[in-house]
Protein backbone atom coordinates (compact mmCIF):
# COMPACT_ATOMS: atom_id res chain seq x y z
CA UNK A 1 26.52 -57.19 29.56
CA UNK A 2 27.88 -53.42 29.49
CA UNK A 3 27.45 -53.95 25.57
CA UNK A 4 23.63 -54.06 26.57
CA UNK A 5 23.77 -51.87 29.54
CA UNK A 6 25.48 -49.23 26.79
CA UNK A 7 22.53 -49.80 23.76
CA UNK A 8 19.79 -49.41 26.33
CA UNK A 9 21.27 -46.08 27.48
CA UNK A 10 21.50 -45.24 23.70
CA UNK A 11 17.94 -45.70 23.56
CA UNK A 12 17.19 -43.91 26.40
CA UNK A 13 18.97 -40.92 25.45
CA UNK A 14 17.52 -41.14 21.84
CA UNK A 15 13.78 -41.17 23.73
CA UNK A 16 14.93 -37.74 25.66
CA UNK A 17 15.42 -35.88 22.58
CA UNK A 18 12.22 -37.22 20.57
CA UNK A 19 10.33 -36.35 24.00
CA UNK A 20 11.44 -32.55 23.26
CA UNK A 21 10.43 -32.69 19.57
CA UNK A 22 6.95 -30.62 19.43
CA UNK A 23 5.78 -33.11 16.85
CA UNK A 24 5.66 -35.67 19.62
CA UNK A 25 4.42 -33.12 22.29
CA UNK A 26 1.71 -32.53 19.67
CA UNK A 27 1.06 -36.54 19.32
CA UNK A 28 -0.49 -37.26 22.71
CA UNK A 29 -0.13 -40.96 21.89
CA UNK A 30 3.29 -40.93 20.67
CA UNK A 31 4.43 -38.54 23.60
CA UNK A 32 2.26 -41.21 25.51
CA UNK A 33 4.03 -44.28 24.82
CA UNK A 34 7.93 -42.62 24.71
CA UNK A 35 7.04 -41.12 28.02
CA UNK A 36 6.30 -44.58 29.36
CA UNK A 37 9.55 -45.68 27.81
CA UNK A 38 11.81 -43.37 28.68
CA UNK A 39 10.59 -43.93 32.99
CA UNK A 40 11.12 -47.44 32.57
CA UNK A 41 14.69 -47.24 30.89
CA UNK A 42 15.99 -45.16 33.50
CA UNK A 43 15.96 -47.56 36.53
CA UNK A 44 18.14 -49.72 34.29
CA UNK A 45 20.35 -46.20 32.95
CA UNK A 46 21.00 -45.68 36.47
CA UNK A 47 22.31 -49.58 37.17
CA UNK A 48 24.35 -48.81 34.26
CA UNK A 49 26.05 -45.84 35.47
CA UNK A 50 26.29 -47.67 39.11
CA UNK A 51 27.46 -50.38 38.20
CA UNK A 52 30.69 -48.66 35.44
CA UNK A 53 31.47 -46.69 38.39
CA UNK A 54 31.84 -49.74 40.97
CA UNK A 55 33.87 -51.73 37.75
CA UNK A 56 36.30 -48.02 37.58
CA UNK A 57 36.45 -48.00 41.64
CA UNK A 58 37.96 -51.56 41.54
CA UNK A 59 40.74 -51.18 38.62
CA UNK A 60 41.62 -48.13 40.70
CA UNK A 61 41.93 -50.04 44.19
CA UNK A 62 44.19 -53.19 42.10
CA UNK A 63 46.53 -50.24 41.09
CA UNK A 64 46.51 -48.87 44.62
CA UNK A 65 47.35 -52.48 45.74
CA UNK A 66 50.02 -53.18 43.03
CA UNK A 67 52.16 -49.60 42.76
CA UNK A 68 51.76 -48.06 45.95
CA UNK A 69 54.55 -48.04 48.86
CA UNK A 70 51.97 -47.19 51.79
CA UNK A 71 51.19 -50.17 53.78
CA UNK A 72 48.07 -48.39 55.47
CA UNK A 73 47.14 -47.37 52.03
CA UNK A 74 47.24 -50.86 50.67
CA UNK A 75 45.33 -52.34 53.44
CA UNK A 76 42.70 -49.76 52.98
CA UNK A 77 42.58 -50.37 49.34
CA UNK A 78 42.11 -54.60 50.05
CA UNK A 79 38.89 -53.76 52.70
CA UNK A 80 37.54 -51.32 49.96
CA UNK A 81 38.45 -53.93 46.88
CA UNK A 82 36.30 -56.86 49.03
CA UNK A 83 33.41 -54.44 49.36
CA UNK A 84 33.38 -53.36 45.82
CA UNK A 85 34.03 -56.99 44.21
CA UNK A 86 30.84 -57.96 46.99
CA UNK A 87 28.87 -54.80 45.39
CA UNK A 88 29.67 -56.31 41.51
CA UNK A 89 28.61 -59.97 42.27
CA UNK A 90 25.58 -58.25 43.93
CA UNK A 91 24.40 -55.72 40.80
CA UNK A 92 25.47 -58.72 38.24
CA UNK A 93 22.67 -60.17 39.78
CA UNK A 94 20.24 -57.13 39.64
CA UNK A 95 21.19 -55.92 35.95
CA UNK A 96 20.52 -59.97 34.61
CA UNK A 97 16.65 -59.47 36.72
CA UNK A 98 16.18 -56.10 35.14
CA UNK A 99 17.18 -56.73 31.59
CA UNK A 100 14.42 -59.87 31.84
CA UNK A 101 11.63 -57.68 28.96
CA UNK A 102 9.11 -56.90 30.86
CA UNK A 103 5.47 -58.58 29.83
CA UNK A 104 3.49 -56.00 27.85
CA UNK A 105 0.24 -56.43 29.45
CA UNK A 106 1.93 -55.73 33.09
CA UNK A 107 1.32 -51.84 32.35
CA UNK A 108 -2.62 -52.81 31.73
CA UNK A 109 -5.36 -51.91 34.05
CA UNK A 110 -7.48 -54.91 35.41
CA UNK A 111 -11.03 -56.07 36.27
CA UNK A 112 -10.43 -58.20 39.84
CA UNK A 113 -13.07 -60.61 39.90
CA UNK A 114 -14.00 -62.84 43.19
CA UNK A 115 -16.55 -65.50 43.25
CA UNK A 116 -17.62 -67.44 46.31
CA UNK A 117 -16.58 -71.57 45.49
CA UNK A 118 -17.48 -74.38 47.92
CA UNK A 119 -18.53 -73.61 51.43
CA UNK A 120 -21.78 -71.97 51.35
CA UNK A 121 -22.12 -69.39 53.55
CA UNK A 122 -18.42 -68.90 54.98
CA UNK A 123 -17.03 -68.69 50.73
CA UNK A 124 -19.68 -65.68 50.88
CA UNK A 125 -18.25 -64.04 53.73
CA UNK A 126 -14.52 -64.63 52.38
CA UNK A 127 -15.08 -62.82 49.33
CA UNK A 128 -16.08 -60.05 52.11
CA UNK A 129 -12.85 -60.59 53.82
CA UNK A 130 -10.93 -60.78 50.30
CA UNK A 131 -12.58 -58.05 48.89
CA UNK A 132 -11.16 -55.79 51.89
CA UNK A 133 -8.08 -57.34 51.87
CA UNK A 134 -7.68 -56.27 47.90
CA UNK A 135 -9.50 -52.93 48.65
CA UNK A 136 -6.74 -51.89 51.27
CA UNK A 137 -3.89 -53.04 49.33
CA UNK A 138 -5.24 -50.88 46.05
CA UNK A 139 -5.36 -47.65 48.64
CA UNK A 140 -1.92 -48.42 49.44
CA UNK A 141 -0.92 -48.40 46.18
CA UNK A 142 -2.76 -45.02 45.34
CA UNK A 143 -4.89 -47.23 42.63
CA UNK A 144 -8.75 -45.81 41.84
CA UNK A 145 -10.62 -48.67 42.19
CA UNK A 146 -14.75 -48.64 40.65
CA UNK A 147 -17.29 -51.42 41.24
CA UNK A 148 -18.60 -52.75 38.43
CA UNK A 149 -20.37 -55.32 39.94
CA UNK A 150 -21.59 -57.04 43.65
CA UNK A 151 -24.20 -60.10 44.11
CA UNK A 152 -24.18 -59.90 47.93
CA UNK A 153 -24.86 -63.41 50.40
CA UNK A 154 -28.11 -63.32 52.76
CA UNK A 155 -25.21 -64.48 55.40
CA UNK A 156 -23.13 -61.46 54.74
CA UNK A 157 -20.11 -60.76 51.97
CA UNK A 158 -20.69 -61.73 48.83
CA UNK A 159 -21.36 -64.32 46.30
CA UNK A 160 -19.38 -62.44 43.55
CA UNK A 161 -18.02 -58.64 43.36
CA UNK A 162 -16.09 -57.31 40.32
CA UNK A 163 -14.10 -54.11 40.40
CA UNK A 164 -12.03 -52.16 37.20
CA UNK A 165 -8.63 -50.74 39.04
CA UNK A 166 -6.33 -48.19 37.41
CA UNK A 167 -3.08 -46.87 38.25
CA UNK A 168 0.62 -47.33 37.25
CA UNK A 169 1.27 -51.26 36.74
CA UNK A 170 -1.68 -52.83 37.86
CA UNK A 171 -2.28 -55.95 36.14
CA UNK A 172 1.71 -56.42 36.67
CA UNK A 173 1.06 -56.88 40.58
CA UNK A 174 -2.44 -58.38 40.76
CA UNK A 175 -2.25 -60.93 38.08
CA UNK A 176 -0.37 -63.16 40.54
CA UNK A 177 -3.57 -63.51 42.61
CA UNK A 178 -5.62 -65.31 40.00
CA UNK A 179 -6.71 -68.86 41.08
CA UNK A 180 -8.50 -70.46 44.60
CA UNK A 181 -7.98 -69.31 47.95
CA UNK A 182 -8.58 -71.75 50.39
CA UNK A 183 -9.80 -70.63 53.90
CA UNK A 184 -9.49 -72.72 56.49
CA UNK A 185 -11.53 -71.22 60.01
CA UNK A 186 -14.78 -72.40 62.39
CA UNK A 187 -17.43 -70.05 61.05
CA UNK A 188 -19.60 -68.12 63.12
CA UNK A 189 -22.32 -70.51 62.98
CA UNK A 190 -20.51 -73.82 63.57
CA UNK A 191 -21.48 -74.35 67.48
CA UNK A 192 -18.57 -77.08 68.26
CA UNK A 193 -16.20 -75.61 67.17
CA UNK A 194 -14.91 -77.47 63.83
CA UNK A 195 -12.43 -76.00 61.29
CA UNK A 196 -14.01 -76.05 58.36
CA UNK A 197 -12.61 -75.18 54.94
CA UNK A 198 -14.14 -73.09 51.80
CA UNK A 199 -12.60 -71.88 48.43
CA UNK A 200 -13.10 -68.44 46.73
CA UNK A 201 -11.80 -67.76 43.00
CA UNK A 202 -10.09 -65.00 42.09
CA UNK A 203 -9.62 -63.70 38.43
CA UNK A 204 -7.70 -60.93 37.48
CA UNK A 205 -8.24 -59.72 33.61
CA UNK A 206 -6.13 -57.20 32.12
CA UNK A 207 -8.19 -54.78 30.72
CA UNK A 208 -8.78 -54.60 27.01
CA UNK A 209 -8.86 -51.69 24.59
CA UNK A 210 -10.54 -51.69 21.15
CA UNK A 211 -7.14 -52.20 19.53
CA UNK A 212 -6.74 -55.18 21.52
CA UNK A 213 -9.72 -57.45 20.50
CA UNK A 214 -11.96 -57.05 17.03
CA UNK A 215 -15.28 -57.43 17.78
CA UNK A 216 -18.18 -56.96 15.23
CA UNK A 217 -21.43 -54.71 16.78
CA UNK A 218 -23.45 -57.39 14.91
CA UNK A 219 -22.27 -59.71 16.73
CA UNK A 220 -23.55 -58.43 20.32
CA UNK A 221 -26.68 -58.89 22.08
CA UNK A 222 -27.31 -56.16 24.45
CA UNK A 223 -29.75 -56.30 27.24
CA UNK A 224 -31.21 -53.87 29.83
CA UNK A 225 -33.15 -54.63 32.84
CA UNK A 226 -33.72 -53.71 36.54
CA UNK A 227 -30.88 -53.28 38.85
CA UNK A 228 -31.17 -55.66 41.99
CA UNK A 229 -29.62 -55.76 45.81
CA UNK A 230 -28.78 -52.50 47.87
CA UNK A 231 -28.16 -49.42 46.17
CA UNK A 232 -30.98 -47.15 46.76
CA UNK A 233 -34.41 -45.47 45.89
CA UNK A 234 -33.44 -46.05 41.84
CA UNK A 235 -33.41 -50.23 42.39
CA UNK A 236 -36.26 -51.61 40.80
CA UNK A 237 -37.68 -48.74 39.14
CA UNK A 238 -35.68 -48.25 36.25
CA UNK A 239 -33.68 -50.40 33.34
CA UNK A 240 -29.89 -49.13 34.22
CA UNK A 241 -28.65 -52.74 34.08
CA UNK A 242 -26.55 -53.13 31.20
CA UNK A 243 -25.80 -57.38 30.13
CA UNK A 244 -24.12 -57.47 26.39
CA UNK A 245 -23.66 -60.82 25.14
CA UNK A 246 -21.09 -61.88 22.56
CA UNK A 247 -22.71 -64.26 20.54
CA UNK A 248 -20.05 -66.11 18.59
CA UNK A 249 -18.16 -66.92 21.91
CA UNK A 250 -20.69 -67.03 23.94
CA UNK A 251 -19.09 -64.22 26.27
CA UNK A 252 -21.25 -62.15 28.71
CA UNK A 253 -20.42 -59.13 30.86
CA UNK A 254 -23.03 -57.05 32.59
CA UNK A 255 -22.87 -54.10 35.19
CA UNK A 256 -25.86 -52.53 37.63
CA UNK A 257 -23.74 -50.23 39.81
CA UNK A 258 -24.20 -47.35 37.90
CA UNK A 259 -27.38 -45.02 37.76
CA UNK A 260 -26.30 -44.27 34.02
CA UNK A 261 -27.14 -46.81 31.81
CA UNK A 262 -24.71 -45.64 29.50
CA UNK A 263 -21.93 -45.93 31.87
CA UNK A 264 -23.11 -49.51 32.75
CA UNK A 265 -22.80 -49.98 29.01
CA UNK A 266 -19.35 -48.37 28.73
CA UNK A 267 -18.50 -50.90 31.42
CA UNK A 268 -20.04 -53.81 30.33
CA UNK A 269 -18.28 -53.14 27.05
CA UNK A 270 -14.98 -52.82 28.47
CA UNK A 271 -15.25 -55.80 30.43
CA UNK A 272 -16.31 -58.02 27.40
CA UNK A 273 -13.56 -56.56 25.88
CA UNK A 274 -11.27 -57.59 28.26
CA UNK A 275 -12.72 -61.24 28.68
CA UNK A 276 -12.39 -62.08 25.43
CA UNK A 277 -9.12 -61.29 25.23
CA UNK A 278 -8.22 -62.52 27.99
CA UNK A 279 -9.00 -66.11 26.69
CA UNK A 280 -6.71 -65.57 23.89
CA UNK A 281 -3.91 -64.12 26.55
CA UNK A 282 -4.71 -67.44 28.54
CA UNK A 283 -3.77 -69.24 25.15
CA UNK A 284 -0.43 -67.28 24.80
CA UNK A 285 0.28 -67.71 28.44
CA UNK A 286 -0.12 -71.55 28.75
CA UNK A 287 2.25 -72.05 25.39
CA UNK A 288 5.04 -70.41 27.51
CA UNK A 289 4.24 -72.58 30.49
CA UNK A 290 4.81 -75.63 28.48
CA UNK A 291 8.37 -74.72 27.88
CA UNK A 292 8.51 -73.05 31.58
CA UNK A 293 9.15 -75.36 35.19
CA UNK A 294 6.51 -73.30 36.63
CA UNK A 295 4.35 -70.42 36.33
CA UNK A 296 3.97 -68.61 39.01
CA UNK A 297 1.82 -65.40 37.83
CA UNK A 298 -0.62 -67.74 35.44
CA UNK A 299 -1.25 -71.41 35.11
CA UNK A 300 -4.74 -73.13 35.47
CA UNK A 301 -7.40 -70.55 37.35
CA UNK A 302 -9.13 -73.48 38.81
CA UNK A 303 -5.46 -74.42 40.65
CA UNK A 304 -5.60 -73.92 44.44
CA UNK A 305 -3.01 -71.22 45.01
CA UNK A 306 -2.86 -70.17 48.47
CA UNK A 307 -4.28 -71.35 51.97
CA UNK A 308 -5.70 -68.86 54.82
CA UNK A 309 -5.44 -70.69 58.31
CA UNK A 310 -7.01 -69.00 60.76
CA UNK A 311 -6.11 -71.05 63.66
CA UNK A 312 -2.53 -70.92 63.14
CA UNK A 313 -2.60 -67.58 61.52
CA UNK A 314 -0.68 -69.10 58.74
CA UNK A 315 -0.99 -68.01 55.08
CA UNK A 316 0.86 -70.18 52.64
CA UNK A 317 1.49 -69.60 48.76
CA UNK A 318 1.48 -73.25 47.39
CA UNK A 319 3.31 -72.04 43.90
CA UNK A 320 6.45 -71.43 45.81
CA UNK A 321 5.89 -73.18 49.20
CA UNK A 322 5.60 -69.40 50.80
CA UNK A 323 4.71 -69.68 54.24
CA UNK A 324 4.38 -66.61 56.50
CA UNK A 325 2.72 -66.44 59.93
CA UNK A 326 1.57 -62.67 59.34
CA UNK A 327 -2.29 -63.44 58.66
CA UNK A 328 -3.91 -60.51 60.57
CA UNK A 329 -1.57 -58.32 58.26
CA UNK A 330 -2.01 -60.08 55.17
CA UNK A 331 -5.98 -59.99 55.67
CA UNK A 332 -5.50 -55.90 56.34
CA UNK A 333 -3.58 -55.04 52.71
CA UNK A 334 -0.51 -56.08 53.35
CA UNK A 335 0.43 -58.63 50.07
CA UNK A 336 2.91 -56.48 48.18
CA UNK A 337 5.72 -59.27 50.24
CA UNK A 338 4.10 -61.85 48.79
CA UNK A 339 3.74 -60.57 45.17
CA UNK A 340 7.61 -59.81 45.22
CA UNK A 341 8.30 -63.12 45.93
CA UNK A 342 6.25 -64.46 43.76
CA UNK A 343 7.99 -62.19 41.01
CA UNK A 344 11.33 -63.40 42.49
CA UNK A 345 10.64 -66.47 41.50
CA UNK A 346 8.90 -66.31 38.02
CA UNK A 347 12.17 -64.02 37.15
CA UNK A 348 14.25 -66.64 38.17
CA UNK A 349 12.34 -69.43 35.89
CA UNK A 350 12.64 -66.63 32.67
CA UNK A 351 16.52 -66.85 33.39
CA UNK A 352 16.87 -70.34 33.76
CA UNK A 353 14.67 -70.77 30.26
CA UNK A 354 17.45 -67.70 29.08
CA UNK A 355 14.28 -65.15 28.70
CA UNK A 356 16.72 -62.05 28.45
CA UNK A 357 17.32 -58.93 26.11
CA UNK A 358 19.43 -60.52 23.09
């Protein structure tokens, strides 16, 4: 392992001096990408340096035990040589996570998608609650989050709302929410009192560039037409609505929340991008799951992945038999604990199936 610990900080070091060369200051995309590179290598740089001085710390402790006439100084040297030999079984453990290659598209933005399932009314209002739920957590993470679409309920919430989030690793944290969430509450308008229970999917799609996916302009059909629902005085009166369809797949994305209809376009565009490739990424994906236990972070969209239980204010993750009697909290942002364990444990299926730097 130090044999890999020792070429990554090779690497690293050889990104430092490139990131100094004025012909890669000058390259934007180059400077870019080795930026990127060099952050993500030095997590694992530090580890390394960590973890040589814990391994030097214990050779030095064995000598103290082994040459040294001070009884006191022995002792000391045995409660220090537990600690340290603790601290190496611990970081063995760490390094093995951490040299697990990280997936490519984890650095992506993503388009969150919800769409009210069965239940009528009460999946309409969920998609409210979820919607919130997601909005909070993205503030906590100091994301910028812009609507691309709503389709609101007459009974309040929604029946779908799309947003496009940016920030540092977003698709890396919220693809683990794709699938159904189950709610299980008495609605507002159920006079005796019954539980009832409604589903809401949830799609996360990392978001596309050009590069990405090849699509032909002849090969789109693009639509304008009338924005409809809340959003002011410019509703109804003039074609900002932007729907582009991809013909040859069949693929449609639209957006109304803008006033510009070239800015609905531009994000029309990139969601088509992104949905398209994202069926191709779904391909990818479900080849690895084949030869994979589990898969925590992907699997089948229409798979119910977690259960809200308002009664017991119980949430439970079904992929990993998660269950945490924190609702209020979870419903107000707070999912980062769940997405780390739910990274625990797809790290610990990539070990088992030996997914590690060769």
């Amino acid at each position: 392992m130090l044999d890999k610990l020792e070429a990554i900080k090779n690497r690293w070091l050889d990104v430092e001096q490139q990131l100094s060369d004025p012909g890669v200051v000058n390259d934007m995309k180059r400077f870019k990408e080795l930026n990127k590179e060099y952050k993500d290598l030095k997590p694992i740089v530090d580890a390394l340096e960590e973890y040589k001085n814990v391994l030097s710390n214990i050779q030095n402790n064995k000598e103290i035990i082994k040459t040294d006439d001070d009884p006191e100084m022995k002792e000391m040297a045995k409660m220090e040589l537990d600690e340290l030999n603790q601290r190496q079984t611990e970081m063995d453990e760490e390094i093995k996570h951490m040299l697990i290659p990280q997936d490519p598209e984890d650095s992506k933005n993503a388009i969150l998608e919800i769409r009210a399932g069965t239940g009528g009314d009460e999946a309409g209002i969920f998609v409210g609650d979820l919607f919130r739920m997601y909005t909070k957590y993205m503030e906590k993470k100091g994301w910028k989050v812009e609507l691309v679409t709503q389709n609101e309920s007459s009974a309040g919430g929604f029946k779908e709302v799309s947003v496009a989030v940016s920030g540092d690793n977003v698709y890396g944290d919220l693809k683990y929410e794709s699938g159904v969430h189950r709610v299980q509450r008495v609605p507002k308008t159920e006079s005796q009192g019954r539980v009832h229970t409604s589903a809401v999917s949830v799609a996360v799609l990392p978001e596309a560039e050009e590069v990405d996916v090849n699509i032909n302009p002849a090969d789109l059909r693009i639509d304008t037409y009338r924005a409809s629902g809340a959003g002011g005085q410019h509703v109804n009166k003039t074609e900002s609505a932007v729907r582009i369809t991809h013909i040859p797949t069949g693929t449609v994305a639209e957006s109304q929340e803008s006033r510009n209809q070239l800015r609905n376009r531009e994000i029309a565009m990139t969601m088509l991008y992104s949905r398209i490739y994202e069926k191709e990424l779904q391909k990818h994906q479900a080849e690895i799951a084949s030869k994979r236990k589990t898969m925590v972070s992907t699997g089948d969209r229409s798979a119910k992945i977690r259960t809200y239980n308002y009664p017991q204010g119980r949430v439970t993750d079904h992929r990993i038999n998660l269950t945490l009697y924190s609702l209020d909290s979870i419903i107000g942002g707070d999912i980062q604990g769940i997405i780390d364990a739910l990274k625990v444990a797809e790290n610990a299926e990539k070990l088992k199936a030996g997914e590690s730097i060769a």
